[in-house]
Protein backbone atom coordinates (compact mmCIF):
# COMPACT_ATOMS: atom_id res chain seq x y z
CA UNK A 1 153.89 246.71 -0.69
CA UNK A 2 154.58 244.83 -3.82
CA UNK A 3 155.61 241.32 -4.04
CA UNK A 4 156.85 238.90 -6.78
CA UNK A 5 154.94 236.89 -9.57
CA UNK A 6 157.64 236.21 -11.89
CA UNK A 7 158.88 232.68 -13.03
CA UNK A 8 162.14 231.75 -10.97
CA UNK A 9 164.95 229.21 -11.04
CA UNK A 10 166.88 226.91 -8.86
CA UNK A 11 170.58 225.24 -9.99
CA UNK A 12 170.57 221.61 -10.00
CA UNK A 13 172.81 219.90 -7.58
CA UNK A 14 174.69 216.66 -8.60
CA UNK A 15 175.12 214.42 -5.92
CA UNK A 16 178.45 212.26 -5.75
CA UNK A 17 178.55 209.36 -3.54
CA UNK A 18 181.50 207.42 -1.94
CA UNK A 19 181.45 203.66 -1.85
CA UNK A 20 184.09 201.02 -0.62
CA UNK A 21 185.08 198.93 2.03
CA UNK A 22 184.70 199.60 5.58
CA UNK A 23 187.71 201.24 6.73
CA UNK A 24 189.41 202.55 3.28
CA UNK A 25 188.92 206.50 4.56
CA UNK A 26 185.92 207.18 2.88
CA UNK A 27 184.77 209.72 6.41
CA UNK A 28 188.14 211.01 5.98
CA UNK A 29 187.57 211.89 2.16
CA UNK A 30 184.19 212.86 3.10
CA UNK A 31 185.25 215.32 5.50
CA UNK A 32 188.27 216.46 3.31
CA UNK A 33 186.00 217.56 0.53
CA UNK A 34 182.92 219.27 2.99
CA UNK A 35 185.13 220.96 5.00
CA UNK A 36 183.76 219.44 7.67
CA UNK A 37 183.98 216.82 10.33
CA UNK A 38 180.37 215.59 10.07
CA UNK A 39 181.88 211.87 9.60
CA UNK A 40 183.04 209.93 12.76
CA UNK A 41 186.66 208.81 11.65
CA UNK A 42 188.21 205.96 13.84
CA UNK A 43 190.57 202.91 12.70
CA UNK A 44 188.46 200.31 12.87
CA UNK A 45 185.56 198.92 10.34
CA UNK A 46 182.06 199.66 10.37
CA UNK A 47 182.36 203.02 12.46
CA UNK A 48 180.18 204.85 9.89
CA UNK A 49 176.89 202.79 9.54
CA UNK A 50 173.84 205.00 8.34
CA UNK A 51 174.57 207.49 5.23
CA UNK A 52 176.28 211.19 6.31
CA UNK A 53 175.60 214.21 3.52
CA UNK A 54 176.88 217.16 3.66
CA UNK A 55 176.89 220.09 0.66
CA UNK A 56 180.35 221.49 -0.76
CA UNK A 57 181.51 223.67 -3.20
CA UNK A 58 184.74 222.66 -5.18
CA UNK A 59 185.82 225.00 -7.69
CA UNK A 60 183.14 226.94 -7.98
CA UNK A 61 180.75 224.28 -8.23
CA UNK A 62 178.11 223.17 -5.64
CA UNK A 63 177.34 219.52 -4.54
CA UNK A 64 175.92 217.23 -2.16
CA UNK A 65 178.94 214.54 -0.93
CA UNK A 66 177.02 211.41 0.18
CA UNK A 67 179.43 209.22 2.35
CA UNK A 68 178.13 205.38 2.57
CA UNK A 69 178.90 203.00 5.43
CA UNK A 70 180.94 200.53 3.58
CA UNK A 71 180.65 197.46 1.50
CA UNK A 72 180.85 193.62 2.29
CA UNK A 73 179.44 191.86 -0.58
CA UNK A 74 179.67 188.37 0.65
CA UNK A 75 178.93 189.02 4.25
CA UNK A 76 175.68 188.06 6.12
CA UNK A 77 176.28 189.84 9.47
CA UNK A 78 173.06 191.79 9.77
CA UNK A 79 174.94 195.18 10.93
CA UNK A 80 177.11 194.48 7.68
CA UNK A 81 174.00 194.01 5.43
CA UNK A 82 172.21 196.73 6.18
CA UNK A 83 175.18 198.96 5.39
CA UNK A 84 175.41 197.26 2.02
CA UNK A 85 172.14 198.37 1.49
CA UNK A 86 172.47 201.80 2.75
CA UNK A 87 175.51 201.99 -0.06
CA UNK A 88 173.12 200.44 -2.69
CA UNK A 89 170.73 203.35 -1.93
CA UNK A 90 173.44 205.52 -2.10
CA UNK A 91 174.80 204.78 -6.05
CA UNK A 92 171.22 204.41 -7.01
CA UNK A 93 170.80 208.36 -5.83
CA UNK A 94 174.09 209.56 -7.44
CA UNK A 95 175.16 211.49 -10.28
CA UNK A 96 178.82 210.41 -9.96
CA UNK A 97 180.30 207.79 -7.55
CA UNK A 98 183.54 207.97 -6.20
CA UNK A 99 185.01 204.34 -5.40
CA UNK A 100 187.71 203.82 -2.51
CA UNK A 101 190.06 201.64 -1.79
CA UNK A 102 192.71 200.75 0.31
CA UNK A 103 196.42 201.72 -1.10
CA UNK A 104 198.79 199.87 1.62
CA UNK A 105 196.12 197.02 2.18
CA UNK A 106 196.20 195.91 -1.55
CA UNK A 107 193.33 194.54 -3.67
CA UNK A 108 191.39 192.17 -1.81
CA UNK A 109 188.80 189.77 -2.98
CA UNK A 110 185.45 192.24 -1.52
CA UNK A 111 187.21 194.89 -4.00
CA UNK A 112 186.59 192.82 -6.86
CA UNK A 113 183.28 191.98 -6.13
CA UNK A 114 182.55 195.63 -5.29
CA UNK A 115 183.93 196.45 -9.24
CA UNK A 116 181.62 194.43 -10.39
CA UNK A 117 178.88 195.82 -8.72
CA UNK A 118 179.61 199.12 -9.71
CA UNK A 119 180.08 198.36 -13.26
CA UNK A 120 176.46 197.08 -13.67
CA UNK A 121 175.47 200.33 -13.14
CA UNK A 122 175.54 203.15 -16.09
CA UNK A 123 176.72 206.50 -13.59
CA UNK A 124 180.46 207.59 -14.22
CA UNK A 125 182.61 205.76 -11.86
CA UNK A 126 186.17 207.27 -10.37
CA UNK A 127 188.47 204.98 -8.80
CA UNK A 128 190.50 206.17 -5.58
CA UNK A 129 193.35 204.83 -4.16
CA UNK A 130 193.65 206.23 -0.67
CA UNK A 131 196.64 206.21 1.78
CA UNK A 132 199.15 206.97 -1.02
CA UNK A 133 201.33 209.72 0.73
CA UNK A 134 203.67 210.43 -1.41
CA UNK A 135 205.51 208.96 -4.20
CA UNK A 136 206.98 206.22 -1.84
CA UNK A 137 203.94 204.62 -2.07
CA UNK A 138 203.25 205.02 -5.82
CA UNK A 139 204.28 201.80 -6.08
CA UNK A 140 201.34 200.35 -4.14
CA UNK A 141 198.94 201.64 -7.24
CA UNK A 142 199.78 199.57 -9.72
CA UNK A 143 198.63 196.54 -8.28
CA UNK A 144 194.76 197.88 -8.30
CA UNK A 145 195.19 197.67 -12.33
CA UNK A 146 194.42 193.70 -12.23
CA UNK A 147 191.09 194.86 -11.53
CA UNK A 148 190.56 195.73 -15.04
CA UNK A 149 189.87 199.30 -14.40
CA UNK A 150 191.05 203.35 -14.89
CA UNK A 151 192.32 205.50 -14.93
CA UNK A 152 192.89 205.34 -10.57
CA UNK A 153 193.74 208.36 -9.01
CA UNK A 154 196.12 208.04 -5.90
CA UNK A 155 194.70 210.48 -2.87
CA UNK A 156 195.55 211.25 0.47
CA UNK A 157 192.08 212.00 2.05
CA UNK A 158 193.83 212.86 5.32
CA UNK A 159 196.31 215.05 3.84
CA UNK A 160 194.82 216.12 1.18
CA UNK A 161 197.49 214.95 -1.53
CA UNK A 162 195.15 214.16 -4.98
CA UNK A 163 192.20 215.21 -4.50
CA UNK A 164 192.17 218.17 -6.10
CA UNK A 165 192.94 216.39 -9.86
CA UNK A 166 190.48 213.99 -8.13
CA UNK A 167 187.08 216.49 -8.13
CA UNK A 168 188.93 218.07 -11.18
CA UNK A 169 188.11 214.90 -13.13
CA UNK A 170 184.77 214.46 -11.27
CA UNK A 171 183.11 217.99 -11.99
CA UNK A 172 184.60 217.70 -15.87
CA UNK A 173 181.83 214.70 -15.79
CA UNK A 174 178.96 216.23 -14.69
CA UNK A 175 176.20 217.80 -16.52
CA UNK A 176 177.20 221.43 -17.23
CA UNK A 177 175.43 223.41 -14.39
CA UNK A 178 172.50 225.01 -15.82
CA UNK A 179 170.05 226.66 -13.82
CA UNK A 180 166.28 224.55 -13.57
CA UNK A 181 163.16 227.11 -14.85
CA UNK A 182 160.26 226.01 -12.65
CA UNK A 183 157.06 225.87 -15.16
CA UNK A 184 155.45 229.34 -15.48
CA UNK A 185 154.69 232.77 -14.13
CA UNK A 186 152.78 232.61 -11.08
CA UNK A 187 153.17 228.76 -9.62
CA UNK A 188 154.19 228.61 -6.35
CA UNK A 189 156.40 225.39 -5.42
CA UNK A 190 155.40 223.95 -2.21
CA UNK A 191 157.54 221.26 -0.75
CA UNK A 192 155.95 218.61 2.22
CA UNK A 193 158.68 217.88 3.95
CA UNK A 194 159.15 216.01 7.56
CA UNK A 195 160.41 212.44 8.92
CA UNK A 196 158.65 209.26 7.41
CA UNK A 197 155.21 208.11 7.86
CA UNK A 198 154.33 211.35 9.29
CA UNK A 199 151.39 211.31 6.43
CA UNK A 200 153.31 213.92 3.62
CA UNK A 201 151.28 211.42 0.79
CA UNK A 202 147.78 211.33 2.97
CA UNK A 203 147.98 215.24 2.92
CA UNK A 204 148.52 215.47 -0.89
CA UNK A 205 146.17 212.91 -1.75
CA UNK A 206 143.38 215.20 0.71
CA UNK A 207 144.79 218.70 -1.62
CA UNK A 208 144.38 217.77 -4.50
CA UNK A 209 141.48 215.59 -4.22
CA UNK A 210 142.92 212.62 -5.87
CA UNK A 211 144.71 209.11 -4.74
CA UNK A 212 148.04 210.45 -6.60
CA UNK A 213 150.40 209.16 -3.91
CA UNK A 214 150.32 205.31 -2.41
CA UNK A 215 149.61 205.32 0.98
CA UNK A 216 150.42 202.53 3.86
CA UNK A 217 151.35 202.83 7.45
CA UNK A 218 154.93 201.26 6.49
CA UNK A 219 157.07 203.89 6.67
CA UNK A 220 159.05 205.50 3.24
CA UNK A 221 156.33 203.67 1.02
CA UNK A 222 157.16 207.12 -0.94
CA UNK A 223 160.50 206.03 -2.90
CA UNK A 224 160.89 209.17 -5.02
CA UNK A 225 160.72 213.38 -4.53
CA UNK A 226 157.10 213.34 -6.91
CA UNK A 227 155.47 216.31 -8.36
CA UNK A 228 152.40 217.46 -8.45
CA UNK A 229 150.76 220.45 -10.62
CA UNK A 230 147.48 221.81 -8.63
CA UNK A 231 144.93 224.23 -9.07
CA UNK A 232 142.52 226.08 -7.13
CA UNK A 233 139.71 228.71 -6.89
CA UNK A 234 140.73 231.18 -3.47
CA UNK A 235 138.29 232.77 -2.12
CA UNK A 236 138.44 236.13 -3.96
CA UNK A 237 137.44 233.90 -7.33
CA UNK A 238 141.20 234.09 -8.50
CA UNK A 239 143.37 231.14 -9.51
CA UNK A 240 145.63 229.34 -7.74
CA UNK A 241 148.37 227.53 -8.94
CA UNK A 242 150.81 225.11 -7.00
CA UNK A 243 153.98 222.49 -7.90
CA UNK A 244 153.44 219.90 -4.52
CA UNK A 245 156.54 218.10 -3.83
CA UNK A 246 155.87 215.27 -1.34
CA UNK A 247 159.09 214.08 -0.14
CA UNK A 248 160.46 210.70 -0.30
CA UNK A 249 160.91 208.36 2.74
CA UNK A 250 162.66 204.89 2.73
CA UNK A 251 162.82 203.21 -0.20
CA UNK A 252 162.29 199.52 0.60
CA UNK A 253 159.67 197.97 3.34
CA UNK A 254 162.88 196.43 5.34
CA UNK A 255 164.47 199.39 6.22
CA UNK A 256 161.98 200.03 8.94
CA UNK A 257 164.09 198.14 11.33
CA UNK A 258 167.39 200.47 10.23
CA UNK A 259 167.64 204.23 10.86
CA UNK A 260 164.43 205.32 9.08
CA UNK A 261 164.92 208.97 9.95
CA UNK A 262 168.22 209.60 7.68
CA UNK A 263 166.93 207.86 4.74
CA UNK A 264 165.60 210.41 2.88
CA UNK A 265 167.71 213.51 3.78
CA UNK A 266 169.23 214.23 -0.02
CA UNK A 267 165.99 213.80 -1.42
CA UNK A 268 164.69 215.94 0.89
CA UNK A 269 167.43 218.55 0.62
CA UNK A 270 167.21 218.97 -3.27
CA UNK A 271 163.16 219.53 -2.44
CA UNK A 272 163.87 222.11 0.23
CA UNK A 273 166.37 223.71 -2.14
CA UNK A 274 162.99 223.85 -4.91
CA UNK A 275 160.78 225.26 -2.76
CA UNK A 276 159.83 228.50 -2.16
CA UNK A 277 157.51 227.37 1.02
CA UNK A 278 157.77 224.61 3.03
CA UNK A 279 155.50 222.62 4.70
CA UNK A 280 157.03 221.23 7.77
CA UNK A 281 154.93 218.52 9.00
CA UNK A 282 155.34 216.88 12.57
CA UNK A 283 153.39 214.16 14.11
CA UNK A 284 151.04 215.28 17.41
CA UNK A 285 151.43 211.98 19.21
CA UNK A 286 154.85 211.78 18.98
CA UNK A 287 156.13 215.46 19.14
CA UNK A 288 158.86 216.95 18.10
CA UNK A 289 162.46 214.74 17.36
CA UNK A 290 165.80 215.62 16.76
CA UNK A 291 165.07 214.82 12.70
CA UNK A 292 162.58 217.82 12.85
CA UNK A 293 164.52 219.92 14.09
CA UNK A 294 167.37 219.15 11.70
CA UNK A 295 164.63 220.00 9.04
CA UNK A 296 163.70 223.06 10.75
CA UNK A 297 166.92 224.50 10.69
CA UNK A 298 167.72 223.31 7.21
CA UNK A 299 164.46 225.41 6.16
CA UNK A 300 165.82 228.24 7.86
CA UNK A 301 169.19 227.93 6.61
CA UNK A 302 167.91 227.61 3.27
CA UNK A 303 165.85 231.07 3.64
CA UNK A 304 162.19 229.36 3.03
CA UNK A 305 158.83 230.68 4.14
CA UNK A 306 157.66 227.71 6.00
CA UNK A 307 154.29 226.63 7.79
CA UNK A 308 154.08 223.84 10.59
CA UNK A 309 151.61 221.40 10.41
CA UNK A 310 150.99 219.51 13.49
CA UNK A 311 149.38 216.06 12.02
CA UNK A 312 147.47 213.64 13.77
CA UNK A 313 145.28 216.22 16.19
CA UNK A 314 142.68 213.90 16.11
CA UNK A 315 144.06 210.59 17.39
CA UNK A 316 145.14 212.86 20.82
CA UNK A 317 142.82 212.29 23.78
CA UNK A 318 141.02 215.35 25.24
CA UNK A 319 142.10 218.16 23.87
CA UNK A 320 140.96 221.40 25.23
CA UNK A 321 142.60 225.51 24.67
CA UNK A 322 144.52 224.94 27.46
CA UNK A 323 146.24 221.57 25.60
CA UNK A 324 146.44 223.33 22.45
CA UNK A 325 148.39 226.56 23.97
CA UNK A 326 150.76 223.94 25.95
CA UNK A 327 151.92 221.94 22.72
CA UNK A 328 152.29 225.19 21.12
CA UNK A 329 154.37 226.70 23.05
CA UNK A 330 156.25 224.23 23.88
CA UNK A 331 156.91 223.17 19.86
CA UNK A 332 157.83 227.06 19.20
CA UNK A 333 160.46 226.58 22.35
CA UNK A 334 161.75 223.07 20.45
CA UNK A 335 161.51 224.41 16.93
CA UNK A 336 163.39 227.74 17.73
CA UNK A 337 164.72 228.12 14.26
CA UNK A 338 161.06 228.75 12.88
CA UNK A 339 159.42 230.91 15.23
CA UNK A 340 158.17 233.03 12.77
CA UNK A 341 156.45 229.91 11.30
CA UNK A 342 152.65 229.57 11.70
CA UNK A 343 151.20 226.10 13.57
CA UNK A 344 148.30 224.68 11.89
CA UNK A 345 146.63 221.09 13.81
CA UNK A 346 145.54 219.00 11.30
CA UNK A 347 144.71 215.44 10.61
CA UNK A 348 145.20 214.52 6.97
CA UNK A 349 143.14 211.54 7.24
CA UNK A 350 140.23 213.04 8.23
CA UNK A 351 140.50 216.32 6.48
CA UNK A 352 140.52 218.26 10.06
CA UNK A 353 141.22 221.86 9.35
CA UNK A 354 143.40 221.32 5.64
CA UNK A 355 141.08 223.42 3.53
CA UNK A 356 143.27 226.00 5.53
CA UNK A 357 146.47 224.80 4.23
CA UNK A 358 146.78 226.43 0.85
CA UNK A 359 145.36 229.86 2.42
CA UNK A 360 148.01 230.00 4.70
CA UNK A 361 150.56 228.80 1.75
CA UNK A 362 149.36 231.79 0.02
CA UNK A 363 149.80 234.32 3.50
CA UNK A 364 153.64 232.69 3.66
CA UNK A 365 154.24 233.49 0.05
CA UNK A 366 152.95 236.55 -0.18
CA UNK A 367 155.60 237.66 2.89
CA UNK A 368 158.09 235.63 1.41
CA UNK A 369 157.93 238.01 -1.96
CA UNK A 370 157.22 241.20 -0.53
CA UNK A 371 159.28 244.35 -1.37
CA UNK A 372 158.54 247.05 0.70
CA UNK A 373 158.85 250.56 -1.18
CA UNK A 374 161.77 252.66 0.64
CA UNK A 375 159.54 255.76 1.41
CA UNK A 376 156.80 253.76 3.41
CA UNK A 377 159.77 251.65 4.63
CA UNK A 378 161.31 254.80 6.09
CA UNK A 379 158.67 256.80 7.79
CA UNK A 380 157.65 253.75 9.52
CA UNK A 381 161.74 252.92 10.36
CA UNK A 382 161.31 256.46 12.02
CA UNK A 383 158.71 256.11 14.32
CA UNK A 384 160.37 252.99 15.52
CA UNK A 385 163.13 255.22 16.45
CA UNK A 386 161.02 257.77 17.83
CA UNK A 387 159.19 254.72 20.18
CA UNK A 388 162.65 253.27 20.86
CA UNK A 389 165.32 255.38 20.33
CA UNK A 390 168.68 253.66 19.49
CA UNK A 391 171.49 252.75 22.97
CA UNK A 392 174.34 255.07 24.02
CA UNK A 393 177.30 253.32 22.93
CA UNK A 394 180.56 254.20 24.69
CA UNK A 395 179.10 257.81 26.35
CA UNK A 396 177.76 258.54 22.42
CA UNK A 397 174.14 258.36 21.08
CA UNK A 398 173.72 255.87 18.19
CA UNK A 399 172.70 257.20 15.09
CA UNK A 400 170.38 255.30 12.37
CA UNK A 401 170.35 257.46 9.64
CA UNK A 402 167.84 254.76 7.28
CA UNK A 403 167.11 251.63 5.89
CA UNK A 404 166.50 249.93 2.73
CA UNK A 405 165.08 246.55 1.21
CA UNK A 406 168.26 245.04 -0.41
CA UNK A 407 166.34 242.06 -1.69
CA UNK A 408 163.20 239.63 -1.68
CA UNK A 409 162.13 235.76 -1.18
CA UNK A 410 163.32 236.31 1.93
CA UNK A 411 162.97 240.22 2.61
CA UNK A 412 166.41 241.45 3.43
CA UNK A 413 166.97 244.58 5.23
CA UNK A 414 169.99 246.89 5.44
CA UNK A 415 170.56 249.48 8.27
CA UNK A 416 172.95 252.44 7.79
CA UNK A 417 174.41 253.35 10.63
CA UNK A 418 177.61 255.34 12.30
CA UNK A 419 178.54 252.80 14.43
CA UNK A 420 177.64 249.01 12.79
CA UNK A 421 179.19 247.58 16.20
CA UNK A 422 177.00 249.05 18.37
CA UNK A 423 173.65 247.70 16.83
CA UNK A 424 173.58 245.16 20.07
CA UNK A 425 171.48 241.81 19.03
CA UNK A 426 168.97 242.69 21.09
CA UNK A 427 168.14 245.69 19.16
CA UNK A 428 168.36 244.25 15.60
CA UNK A 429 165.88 241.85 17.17
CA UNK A 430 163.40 244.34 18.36
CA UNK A 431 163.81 245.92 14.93
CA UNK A 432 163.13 242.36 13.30
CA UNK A 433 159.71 241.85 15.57
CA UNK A 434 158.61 245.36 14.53
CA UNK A 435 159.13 244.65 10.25
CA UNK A 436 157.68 241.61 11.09
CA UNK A 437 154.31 243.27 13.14
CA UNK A 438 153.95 246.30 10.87
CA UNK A 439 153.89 244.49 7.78
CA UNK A 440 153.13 240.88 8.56
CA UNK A 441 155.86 239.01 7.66
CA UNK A 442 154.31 235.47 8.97
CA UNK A 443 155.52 232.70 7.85
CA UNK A 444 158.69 233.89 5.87
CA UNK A 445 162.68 234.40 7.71
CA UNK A 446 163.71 238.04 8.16
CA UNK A 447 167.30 239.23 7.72
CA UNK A 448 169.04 242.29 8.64
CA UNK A 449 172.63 243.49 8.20
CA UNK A 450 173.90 246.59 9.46
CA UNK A 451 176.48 248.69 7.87
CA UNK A 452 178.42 251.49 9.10
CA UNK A 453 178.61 255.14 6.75
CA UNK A 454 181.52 256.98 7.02
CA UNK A 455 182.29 260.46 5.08
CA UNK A 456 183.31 259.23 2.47
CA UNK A 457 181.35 256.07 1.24
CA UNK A 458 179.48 255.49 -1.69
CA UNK A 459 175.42 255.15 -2.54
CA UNK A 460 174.59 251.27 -2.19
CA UNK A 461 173.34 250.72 -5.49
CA UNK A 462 170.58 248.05 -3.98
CA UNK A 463 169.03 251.47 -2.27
CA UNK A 464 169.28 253.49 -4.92
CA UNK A 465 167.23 250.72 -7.15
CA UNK A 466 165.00 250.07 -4.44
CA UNK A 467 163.83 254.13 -4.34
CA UNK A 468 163.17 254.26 -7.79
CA UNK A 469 161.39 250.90 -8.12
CA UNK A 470 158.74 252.40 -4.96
CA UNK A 471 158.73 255.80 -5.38
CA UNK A 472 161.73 258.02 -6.84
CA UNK A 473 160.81 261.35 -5.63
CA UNK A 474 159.09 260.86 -2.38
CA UNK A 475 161.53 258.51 -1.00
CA UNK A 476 164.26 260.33 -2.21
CA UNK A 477 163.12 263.79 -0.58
CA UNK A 478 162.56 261.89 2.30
CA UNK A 479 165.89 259.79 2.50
CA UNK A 480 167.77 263.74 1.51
CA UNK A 481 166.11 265.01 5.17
CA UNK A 482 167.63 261.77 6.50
CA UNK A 483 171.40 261.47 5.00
CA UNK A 484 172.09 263.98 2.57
CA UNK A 485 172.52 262.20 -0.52
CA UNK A 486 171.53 262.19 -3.96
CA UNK A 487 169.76 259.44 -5.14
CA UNK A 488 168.35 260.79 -9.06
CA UNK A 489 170.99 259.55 -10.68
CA UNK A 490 171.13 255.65 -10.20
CA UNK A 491 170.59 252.34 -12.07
CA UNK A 492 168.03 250.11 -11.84
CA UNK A 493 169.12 246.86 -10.08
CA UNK A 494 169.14 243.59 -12.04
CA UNK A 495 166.02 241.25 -12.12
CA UNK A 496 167.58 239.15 -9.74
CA UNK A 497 167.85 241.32 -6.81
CA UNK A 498 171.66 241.85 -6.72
CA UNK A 499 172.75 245.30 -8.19
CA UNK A 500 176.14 246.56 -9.54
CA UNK A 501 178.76 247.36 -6.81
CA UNK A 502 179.76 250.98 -8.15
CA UNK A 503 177.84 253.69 -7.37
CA UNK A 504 178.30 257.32 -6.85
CA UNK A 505 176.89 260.24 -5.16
CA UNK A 506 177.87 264.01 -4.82
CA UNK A 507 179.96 263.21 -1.37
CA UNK A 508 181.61 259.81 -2.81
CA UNK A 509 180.89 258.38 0.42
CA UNK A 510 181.96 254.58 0.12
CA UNK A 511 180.17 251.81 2.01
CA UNK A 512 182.05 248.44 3.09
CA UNK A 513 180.22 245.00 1.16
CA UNK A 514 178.22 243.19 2.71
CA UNK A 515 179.20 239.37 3.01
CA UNK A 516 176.74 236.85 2.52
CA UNK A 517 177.96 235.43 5.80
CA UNK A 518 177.43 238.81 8.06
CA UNK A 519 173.64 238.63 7.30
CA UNK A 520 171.63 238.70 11.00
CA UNK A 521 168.80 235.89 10.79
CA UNK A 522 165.44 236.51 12.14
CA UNK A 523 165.17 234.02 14.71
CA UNK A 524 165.91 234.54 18.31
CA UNK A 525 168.50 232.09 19.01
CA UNK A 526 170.70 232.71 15.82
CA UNK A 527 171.05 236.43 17.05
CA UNK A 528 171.72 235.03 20.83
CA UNK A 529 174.63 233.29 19.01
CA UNK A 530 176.13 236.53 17.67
């Protein structure tokens, strides 16, 4: 097995928030631009009260839509003021900020005051006029000029109407996107991720020796996403070397009392979206919530390796094996989407047990970067088969004919087949558990695709590159007993693991692409959902 040391890169995502008075259609506008219905919509103000997020692509470009609870500058209901603040948080995390308003309702006084806010600020500011369907209401624009700004841009977030010049004019703004080079050759970013006051800064502080984060039992003392270059000696008297991102929490000490949990989800996010392992923490007194598993599934969605750390061990009350194997399993039944995860107790405080941390860092990233050459991957994909041989489908034997490693960080498998719709679930999962046995792929997702080989299809160049990267003649001598084909006379794939559609052999067989949606994850209940 061989697995990955190079230098790698990650695309910045700008995040664009939307600000304005309660009930001007910013969860419409939200939802029009994710795609999504994440956003409760209803007529009446104050329906959307923490911050939703969601991630979007709009012509061609990816970003992270923050939608805000509203704005009332002047009043001092408390529900009211801590949705101004959630908006405050909002702009200050932005890279653009899209400004509503209310087309048929006119220009009222909070509008003005809301202007002014925004204008103190230095991030590029688009105003919205929503409602305007159609040019009957073009009219009701003009009035929105005595604020003293522009250009506006009329929308219909429920229809649609606008928008499109709208994101047009927004995405023109941004920074070009340019792709982020993480430091050097050989660091492995590590991201600490899980709800607030958990201990993410107590845990860095105990790694790297030093009292780099501030510390207090309020929760979301952390206010930024903060780096931190490590080093250390493993056991074998090489070097490690480490990027720790400790996640950020809530910004100010009085938004305890609000919904701490959703604070920090786009600062979180962009850290996931760095990170090539996670650490997942979760807090042993209070087991697992509904904001862990969000993060869970996020990691897994994101295709991280990931290890669970289960903080707090010590301040349980008798603990014995039996407690240990009971929390467990019942965290790997709660925390389905990361099975594959390892579960280390800990207590950051105290030090319990986190000189294992980085060791098991080290185990997920090595899985996470492992390519597996195609002539070991092969024999053993054969005695699998022999062990298990593939179902009858429809009165007729399944045939497998091999498989290949399409791509790394996380492995990705494809299986040819002659009949992709017979692969049951059930089998790609006993195929996943064995990869994952034979060659230890703790810690890191799994996924498989299956295609189907006809006659007449054509070499998949990612096979071809991945039998001469391991071992050109015996895994092509051994893939000829299998299939037939000719594989000396291929490209190398490109350094970033995707490889040239067109590819020929002496049959011209053609194979079908493979959509980024259709790949299988490792995990048992995304393959019960298939």
């Amino acid at each position: 097995m061989g697995n990955a040391g190079k230098s790698s890169a990650y695309s910045a995502i700008p995040v664009i928030a939307i600000v304005g008075r309660p009930n001007v259609g910013k969860s419409t506008l939200f939802n029009r631009l994710t795609e999504a219905r994440h956003a409760i919509v209803e007529d009446m103000p104050g329906v959307t009260r923490d911050r939703q997020y969601g991630e979007a692509e709009i012509l061609g470009r990816r970003m992270i839509i923050v939608d805000t609870g509203g704005i009332e500058p002047t009043s001092e209901d408390v529900l009211y003021k801590q949705m101004r603040e959630q908006a405050e948080i909002a702009i200050d995390e932005a890279d653009a900020i899209l400004c509503v308003f209310d087309g048929p309702a006119g220009v009222l006084p909070q509008d003005n005051e809301i202007v002014r806010m925004l204008q103190r600020g230095k991030k590029p500011l688009f105003w919205v006029v929503n409602k305007i369907d159609g040019p009957k209401h073009d009219a009701l624009v003009m009035e929105f000029y005595e604020l003293g700004i522009g250009p506006l841009f009329p929308v219909s977030a429920q229809h649609s109407g606008g928008t499109l010049d709208l994101m047009e004019a927004v995405i023109e703004a941004l920074p070009p996107e340019t792709e982020v080079i993480e430091e050097a050759e050989g660091v492995v970013r590590v991201a600490i991720v899980g709800r607030p006051n958990v201990g993410k800064s107590t845990l860095l502080n105990r790694l790297i020796g030093a009292e780099r984060m501030i510390v207090s039992d309020i929760a979301g003392t952390t206010r930024d996403s903060i780096d931190s270059p490590y080093t250390r000696k493993r056991a074998d008297g090489t070097e490690g070397r480490y990027l720790m991102i400790d996640t950020a929490g809530v910004r100010r000490r009085k938004w305890v009392k609000t919904s701490v949990e959703k604070i920090s989800v786009v600062r979180t996010f962009k850290a996931i979206d760095r990170a090539q392992v996670c650490l997942l923490m979760l807090d042993a007194e209070e087991g697992v919530t509904e904001q862990d598993q969000r993060l869970a599934g996020l990691i897994q969605e994101k295709g991280k390796a990931c290890v669970i750390l289960l903080n707090k061990w010590d301040a349980l009350g008798k603990k014995d094996n039996a407690t240990f194997g009971e929390r467990i399993r019942l965290l790997q039944d709660q925390l389905g989407f990361v099975k594959w995860a390892p579960i280390l107790t800990i207590s950051g405080l105290k030090g319990q047990r986190t000189h294992k941390i980085m060791d098991m860092v080290d185990k997920a990233y090595q899985a996470f970067t492992t390519r597996v050459p195609t002539g070991e991957l092969n024999r053993v994909f054969e005695q699998i088969l022999h062990v298990h041989q593939p179902p009858v489908v429809s009165g007729r034997r399944l045939k497998i004919y091999y498989v290949t490693q399409v791509a790394y960080a996380p492995p990705r498998f494809v299986i040819w087949c002659n009949n992709a719709n017979g692969v049951h679930f059930s089998y790609r999962r006993f195929l996943v558990n064995r990869f994952r046995t034979h060659w230890d792929f703790e810690g890191t997702p799994i996924k498989l695709h299956v295609r189907e080989r006809t006659r007449r299809s054509e070499v998949p160049e990612e096979l071809a590159a991945k039998v001469r990267e391991a071992d050109l003649e015996a895994a092509s001598d051994e893939l000829n007993e299998l299939s037939d084909l000719d594989l000396t006379d291929v490209d190398y794939e490109n350094e970033d693991g995707h490889a040239p559609e067109e590819a020929a052999d002496r049959d011209h067989w053609k194979a079908p692409d493979v959509a980024e949606g259709d790949w299988v994850s490792s995990t048992w209940e995304d393959l019960d959902k298939e």
